[in-house]
Protein backbone atom coordinates (compact mmCIF):
# COMPACT_ATOMS: atom_id res chain seq x y z
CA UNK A 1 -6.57 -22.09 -14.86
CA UNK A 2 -8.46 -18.63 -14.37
CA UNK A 3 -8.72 -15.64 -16.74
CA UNK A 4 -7.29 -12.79 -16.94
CA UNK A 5 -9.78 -10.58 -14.95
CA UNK A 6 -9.68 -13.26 -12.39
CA UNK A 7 -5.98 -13.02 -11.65
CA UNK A 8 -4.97 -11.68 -9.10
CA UNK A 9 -4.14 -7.92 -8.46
CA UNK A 10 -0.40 -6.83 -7.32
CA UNK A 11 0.38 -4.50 -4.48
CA UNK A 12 3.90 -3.58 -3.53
CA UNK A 13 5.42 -1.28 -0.73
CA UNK A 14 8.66 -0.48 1.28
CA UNK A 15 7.01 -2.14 3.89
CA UNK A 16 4.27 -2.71 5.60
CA UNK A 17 2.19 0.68 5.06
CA UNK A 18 1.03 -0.37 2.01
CA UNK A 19 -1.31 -2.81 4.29
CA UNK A 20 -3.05 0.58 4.20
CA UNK A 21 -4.04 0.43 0.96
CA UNK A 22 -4.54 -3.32 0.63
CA UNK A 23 -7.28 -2.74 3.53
CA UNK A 24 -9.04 -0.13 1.42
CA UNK A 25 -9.17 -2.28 -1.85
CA UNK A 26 -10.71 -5.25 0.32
CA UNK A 27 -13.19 -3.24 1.42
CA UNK A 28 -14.02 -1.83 -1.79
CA UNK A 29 -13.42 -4.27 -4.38
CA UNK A 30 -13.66 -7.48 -1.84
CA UNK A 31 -13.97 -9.86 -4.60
CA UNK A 32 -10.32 -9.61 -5.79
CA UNK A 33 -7.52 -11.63 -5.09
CA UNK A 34 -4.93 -9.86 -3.91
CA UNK A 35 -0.90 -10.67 -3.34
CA UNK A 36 1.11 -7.72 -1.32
CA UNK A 37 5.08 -7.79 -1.01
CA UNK A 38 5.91 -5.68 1.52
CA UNK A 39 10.54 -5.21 1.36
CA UNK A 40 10.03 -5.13 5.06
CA UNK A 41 14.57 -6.01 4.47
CA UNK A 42 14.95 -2.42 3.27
CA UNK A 43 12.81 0.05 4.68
CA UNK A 44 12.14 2.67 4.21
CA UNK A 45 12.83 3.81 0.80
CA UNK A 46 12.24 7.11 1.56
CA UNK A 47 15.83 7.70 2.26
CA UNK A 48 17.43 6.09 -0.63
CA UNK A 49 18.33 7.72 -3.89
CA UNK A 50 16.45 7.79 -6.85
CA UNK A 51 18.53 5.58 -9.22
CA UNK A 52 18.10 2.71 -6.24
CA UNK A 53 14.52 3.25 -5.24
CA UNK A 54 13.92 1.90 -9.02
CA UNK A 55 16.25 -0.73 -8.85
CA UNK A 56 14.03 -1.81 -6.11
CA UNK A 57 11.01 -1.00 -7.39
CA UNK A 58 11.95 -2.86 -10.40
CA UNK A 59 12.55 -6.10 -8.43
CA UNK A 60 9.67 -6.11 -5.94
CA UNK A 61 7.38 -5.80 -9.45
CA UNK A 62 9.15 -8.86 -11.32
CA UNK A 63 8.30 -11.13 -7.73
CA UNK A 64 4.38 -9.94 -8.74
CA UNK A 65 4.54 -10.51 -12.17
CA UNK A 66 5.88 -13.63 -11.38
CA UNK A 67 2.96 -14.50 -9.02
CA UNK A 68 0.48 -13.85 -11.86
CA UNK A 69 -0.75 -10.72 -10.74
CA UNK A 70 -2.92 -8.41 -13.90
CA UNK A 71 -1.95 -5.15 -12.49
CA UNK A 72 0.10 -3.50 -10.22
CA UNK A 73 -0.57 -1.16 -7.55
CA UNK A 74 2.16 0.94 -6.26
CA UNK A 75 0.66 1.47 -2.39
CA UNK A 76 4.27 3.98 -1.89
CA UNK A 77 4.14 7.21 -2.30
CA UNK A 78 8.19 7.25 -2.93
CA UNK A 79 7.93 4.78 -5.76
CA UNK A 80 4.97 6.01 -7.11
CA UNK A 81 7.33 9.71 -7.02
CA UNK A 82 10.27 8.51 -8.30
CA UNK A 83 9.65 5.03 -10.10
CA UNK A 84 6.75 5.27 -11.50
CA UNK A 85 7.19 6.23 -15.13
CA UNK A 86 10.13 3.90 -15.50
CA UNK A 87 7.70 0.94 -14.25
CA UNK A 88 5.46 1.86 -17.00
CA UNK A 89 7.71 1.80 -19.65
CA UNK A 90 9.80 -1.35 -18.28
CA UNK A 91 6.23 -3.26 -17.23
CA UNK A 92 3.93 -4.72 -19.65
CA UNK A 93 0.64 -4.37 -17.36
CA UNK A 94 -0.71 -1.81 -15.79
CA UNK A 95 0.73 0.24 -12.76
CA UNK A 96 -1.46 2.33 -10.81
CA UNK A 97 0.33 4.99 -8.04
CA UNK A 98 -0.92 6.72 -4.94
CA UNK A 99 0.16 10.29 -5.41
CA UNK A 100 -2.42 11.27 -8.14
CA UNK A 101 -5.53 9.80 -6.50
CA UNK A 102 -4.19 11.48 -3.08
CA UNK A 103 -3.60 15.20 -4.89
CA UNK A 104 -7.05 14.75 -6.27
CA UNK A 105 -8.68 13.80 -2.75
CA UNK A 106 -7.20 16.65 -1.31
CA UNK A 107 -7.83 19.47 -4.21
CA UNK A 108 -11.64 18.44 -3.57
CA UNK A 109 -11.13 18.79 0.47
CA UNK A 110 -9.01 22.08 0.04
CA UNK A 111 -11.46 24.38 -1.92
CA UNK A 112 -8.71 26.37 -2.88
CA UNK A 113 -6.90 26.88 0.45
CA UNK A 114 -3.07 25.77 0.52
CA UNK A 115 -2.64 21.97 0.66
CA UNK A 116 -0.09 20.46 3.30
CA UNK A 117 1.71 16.79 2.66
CA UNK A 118 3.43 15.31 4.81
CA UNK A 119 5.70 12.40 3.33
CA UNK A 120 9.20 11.15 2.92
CA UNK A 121 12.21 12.89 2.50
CA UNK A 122 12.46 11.10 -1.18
CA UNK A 123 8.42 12.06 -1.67
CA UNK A 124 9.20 15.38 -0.59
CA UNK A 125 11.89 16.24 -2.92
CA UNK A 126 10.75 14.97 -5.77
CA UNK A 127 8.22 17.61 -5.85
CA UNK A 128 5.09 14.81 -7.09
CA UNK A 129 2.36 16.08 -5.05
CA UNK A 130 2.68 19.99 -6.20
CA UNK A 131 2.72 18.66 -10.02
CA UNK A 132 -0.08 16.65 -9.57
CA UNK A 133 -2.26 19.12 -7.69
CA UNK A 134 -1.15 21.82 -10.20
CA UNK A 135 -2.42 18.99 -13.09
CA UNK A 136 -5.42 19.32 -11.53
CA UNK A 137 -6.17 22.93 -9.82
CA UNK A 138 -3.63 25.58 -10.76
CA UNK A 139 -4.76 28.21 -8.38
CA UNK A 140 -3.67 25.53 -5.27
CA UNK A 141 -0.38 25.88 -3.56
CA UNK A 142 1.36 23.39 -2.02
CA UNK A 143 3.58 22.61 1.24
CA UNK A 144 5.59 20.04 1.74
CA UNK A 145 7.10 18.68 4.82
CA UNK A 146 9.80 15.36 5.05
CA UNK A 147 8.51 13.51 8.26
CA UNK A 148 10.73 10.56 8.18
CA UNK A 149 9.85 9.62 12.02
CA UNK A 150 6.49 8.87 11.32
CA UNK A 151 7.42 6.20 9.20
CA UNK A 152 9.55 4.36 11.86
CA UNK A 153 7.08 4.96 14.75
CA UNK A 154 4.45 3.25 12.10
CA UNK A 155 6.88 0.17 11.50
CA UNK A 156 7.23 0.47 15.35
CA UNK A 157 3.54 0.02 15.94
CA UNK A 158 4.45 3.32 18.53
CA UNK A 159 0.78 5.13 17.26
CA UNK A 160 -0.87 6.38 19.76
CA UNK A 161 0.40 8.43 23.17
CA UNK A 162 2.37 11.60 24.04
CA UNK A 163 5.55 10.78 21.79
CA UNK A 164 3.64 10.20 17.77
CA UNK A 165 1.27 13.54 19.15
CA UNK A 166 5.00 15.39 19.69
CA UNK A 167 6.66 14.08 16.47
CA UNK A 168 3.16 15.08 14.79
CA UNK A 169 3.14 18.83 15.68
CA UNK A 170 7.00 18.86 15.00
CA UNK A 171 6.21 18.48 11.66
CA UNK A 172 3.37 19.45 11.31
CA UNK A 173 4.06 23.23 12.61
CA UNK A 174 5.92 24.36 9.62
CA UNK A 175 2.73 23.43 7.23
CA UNK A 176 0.55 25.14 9.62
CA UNK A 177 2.57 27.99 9.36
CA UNK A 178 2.87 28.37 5.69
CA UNK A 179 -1.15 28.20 5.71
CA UNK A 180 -1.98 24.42 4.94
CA UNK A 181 -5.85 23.88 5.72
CA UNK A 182 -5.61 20.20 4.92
CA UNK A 183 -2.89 17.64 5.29
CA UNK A 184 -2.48 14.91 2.26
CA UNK A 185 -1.08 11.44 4.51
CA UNK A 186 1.49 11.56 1.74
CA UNK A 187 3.04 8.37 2.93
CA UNK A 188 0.89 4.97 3.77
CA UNK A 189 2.51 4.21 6.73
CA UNK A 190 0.77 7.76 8.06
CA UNK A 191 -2.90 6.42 7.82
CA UNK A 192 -1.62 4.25 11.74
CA UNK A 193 -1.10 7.66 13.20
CA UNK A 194 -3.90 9.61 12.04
CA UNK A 195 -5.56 10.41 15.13
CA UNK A 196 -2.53 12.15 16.42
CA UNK A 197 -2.33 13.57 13.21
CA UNK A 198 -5.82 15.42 13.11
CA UNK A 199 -5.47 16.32 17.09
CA UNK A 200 -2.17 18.31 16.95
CA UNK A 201 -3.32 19.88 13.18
CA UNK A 202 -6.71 21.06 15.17
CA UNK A 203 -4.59 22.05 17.78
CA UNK A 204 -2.05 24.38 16.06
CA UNK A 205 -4.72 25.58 13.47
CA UNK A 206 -7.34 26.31 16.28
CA UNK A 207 -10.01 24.08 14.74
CA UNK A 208 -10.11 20.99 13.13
CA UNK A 209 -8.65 20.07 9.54
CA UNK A 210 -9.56 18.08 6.56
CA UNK A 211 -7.04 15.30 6.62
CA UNK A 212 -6.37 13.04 3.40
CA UNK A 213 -6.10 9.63 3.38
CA UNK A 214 -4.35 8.90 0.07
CA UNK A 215 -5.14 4.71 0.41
CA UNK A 216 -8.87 5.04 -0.09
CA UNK A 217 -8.64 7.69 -2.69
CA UNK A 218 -5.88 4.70 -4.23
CA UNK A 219 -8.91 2.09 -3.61
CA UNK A 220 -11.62 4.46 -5.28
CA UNK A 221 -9.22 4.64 -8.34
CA UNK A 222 -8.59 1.11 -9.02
CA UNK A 223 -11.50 0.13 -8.84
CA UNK A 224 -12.84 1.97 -11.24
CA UNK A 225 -9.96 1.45 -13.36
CA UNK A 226 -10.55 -2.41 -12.99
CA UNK A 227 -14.19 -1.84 -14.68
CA UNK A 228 -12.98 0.34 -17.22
CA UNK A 229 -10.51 -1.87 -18.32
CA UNK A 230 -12.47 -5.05 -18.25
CA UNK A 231 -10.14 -6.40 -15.98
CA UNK A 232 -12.59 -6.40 -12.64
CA UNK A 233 -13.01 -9.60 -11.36
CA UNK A 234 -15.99 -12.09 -12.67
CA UNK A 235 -16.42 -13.90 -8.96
CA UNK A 236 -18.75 -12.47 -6.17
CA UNK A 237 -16.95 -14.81 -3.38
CA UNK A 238 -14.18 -12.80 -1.15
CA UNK A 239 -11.55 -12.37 -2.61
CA UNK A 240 -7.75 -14.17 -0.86
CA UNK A 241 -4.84 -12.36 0.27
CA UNK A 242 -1.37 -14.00 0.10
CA UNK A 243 1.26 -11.49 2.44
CA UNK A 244 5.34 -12.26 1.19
CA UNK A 245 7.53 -10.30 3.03
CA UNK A 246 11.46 -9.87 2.60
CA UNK A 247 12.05 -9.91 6.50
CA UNK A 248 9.78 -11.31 9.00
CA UNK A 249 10.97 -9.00 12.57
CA UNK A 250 9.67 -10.39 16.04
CA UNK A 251 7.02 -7.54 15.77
CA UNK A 252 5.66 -8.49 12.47
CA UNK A 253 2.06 -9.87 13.49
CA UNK A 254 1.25 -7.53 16.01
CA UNK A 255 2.37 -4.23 13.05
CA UNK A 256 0.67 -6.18 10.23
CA UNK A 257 -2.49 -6.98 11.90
CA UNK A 258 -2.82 -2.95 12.90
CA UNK A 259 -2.04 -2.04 8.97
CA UNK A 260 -4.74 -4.46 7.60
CA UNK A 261 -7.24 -4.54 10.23
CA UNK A 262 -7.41 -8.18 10.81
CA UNK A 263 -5.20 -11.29 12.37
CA UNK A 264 -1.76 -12.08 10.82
CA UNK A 265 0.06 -15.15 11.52
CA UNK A 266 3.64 -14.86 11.22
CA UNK A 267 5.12 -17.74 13.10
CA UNK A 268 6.24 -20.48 11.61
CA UNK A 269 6.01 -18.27 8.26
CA UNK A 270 7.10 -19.92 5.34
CA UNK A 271 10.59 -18.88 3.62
CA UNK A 272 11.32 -19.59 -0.21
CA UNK A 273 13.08 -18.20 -2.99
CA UNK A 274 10.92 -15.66 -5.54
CA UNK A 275 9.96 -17.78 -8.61
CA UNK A 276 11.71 -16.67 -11.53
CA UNK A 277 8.93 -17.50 -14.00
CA UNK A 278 4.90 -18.01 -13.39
CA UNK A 279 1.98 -18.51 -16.22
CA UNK A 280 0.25 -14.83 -15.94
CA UNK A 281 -2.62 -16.46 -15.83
CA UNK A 282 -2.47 -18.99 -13.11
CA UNK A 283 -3.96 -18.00 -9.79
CA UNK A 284 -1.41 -17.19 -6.68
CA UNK A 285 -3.85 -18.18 -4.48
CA UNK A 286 -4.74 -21.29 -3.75
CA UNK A 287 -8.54 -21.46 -3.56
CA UNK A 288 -11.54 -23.76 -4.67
CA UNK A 289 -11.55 -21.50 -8.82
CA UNK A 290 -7.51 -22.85 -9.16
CA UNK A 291 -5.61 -26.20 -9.31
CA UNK A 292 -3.42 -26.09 -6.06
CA UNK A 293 -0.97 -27.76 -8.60
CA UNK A 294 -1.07 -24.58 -10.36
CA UNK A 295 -0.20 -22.10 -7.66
CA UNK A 296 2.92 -20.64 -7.04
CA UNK A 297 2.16 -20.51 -3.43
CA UNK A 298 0.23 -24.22 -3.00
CA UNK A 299 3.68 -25.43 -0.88
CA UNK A 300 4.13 -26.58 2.47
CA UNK A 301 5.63 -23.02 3.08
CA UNK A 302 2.90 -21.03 1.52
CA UNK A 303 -0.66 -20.33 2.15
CA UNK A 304 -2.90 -23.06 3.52
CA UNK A 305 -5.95 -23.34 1.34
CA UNK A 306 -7.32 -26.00 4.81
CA UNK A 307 -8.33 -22.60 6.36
CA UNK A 308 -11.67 -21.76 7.01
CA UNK A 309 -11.25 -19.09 4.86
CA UNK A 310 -10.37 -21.09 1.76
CA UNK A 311 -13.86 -23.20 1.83
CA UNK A 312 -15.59 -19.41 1.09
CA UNK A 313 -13.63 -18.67 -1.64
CA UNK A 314 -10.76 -16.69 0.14
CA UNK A 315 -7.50 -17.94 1.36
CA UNK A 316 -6.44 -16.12 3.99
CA UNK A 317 -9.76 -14.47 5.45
CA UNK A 318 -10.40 -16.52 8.55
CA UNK A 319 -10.87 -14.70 11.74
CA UNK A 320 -10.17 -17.40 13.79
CA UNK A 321 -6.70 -18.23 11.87
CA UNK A 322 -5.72 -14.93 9.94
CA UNK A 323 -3.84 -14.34 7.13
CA UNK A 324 -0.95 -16.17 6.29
CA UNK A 325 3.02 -15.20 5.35
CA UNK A 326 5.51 -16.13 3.29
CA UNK A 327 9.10 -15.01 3.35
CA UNK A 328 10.74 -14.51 0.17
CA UNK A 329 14.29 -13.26 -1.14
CA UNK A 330 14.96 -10.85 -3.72
């Protein structure tokens, strides 16, 4: 059994952008466990409607809760738009969003000068970035731009080449032209295509622009949080990373492995039902600090704690084997 500040930490997205984000927290706060669901079965929820974005939301935060986790992070920028108040009030733990740690990176990076975001339609709309930069700077003005294409050539793994640079300046010539300086990644799938990103924003404002990455900023913020809180984690060994998934496509690995930065092994993934109840304080991950017995994920279709990884205190860090899956349903 571990304690609380030793449980693990919850990170949920649409799909598999929020990899983004998980990638930043390892590298900052590498001594945390961490479990990601990524609803790779209904991306993206920038599309949907409010009510059914929390509906969602809702779900994909019980499966963590379940899993033990002592916080949530909400690695979306539509959730964190839409759903994030009602999480807070429904959730008894805390719930940590992108969109305020993003608004804050890029006040300090604007100096004043308009901020551009580019983001989901549902991000977009709901008008969360220009509230949050106006909590924080009100002489700052905001443009917004819905650049839903980025998201599927992201999922695609289609990030580099003539056809992301073209869907780039497509959108990103309107925020250009309303006299953006910087450009908030307002969605963490974008983080894949920066590169083309920065190019065509140099390009069309002849020089080159301060682009946002709204996962580190995320990182920065939780872990500080964590400390604040008491809630950091007491071990020094890395931390494990258990990936569940609601649909495992063909191109899985290959997407997953460019979102995190390191192997993932999706074939032969494991596929089992959420578990509808879990002792918040028993470890997800199966590792040499928790009974196997004790882990919802210690199953023939979970996470192997054999690995490498597992014998230095980290399921799921090998380089030779990569990080494990499990497919669930909601």
């Amino acid at each position: 059994m571990t304690s609380h500040r030793d449980a693990p930490l919850g990170v949920f997205d649409s799909g598999l952008g929020g990899l983004t984000v998980v990638r930043a927290l390892r590298e900052r706060c590498p001594a945390e466990d961490i479990v990601y669901l990524g609803d790779t079965a209904r991306v993206p929820y920038g599309t949907r409607s409010p009510e059914t974005v929390v509906r969602y939301a809702l779900g994909c935060a019980r499966v963590l809760i379940g899993r033990g986790v002592k916080a949530i992070v909400v690695a979306c920028n539509t959730v964190s738009a839409v759903a994030i108040d009602m999480l807070r009030v429904e959730l008894d733990l805390p719930v940590l969003g992108v969109i305020l740690p993003g608004a804050r990176a890029a006040v300090a990076a604007s100096r004043g000068a308009t901020i551009g975001v580019l983001g989901t339609a549902g991000t977009i709309a709901s008008g969360a970035y220009p509230r949050a930069v106006a909590s924080l700077s009100t002489r700052t003005e905001v443009a917004g731009q819905a650049a839903p294409l980025l998201v599927s050539l992201a999922e695609e793994g289609w990030v580099e080449g003539e056809v992301p640079r073209l869907v780039a300046r497509r959108y990103l010539e309107p925020l250009i032209g309303a006299g953006a300086r910087s450009v908030v990644l307002g969605c963490t799938h974008f983080p894949l295509l920066r590169s083309s990103i920065e190019a065509e924003a140099a390009a069309l404002a002849g020089g080159p622009l301060p682009v946002v990455d709204s996962a580190s900023a995320t990182a920065e913020d939780v872990a500080s949080f964590l400390v604040e809180r008491g809630l950091a984690t007491s071990r020094t060994a890395p931390g494990g990373l258990a990936l569940l998934v609601t649909d495992l496509p063909k191109s899985f690995a290959a997407v997953a492995s460019r979102f995190l930065g390191e192997p993932v092994v999706a074939d032969g993934a494991g596929r089992s039902p959420a578990p509808a109840t879990a002792s918040p304080l028993a470890s997800p991950l199966a590792s040499p600090l928790a009974s196997p017995l004790a882990s919802p994920l210690a199953s023939p279709t979970a996470l192997s704690a054999a690995s490498p990884g597992a014998e230095k205190g980290g399921v799921g860090r090998s380089a030779t084997q990569g990080v494990d899956v499990e497919q669930i349903d909601l």
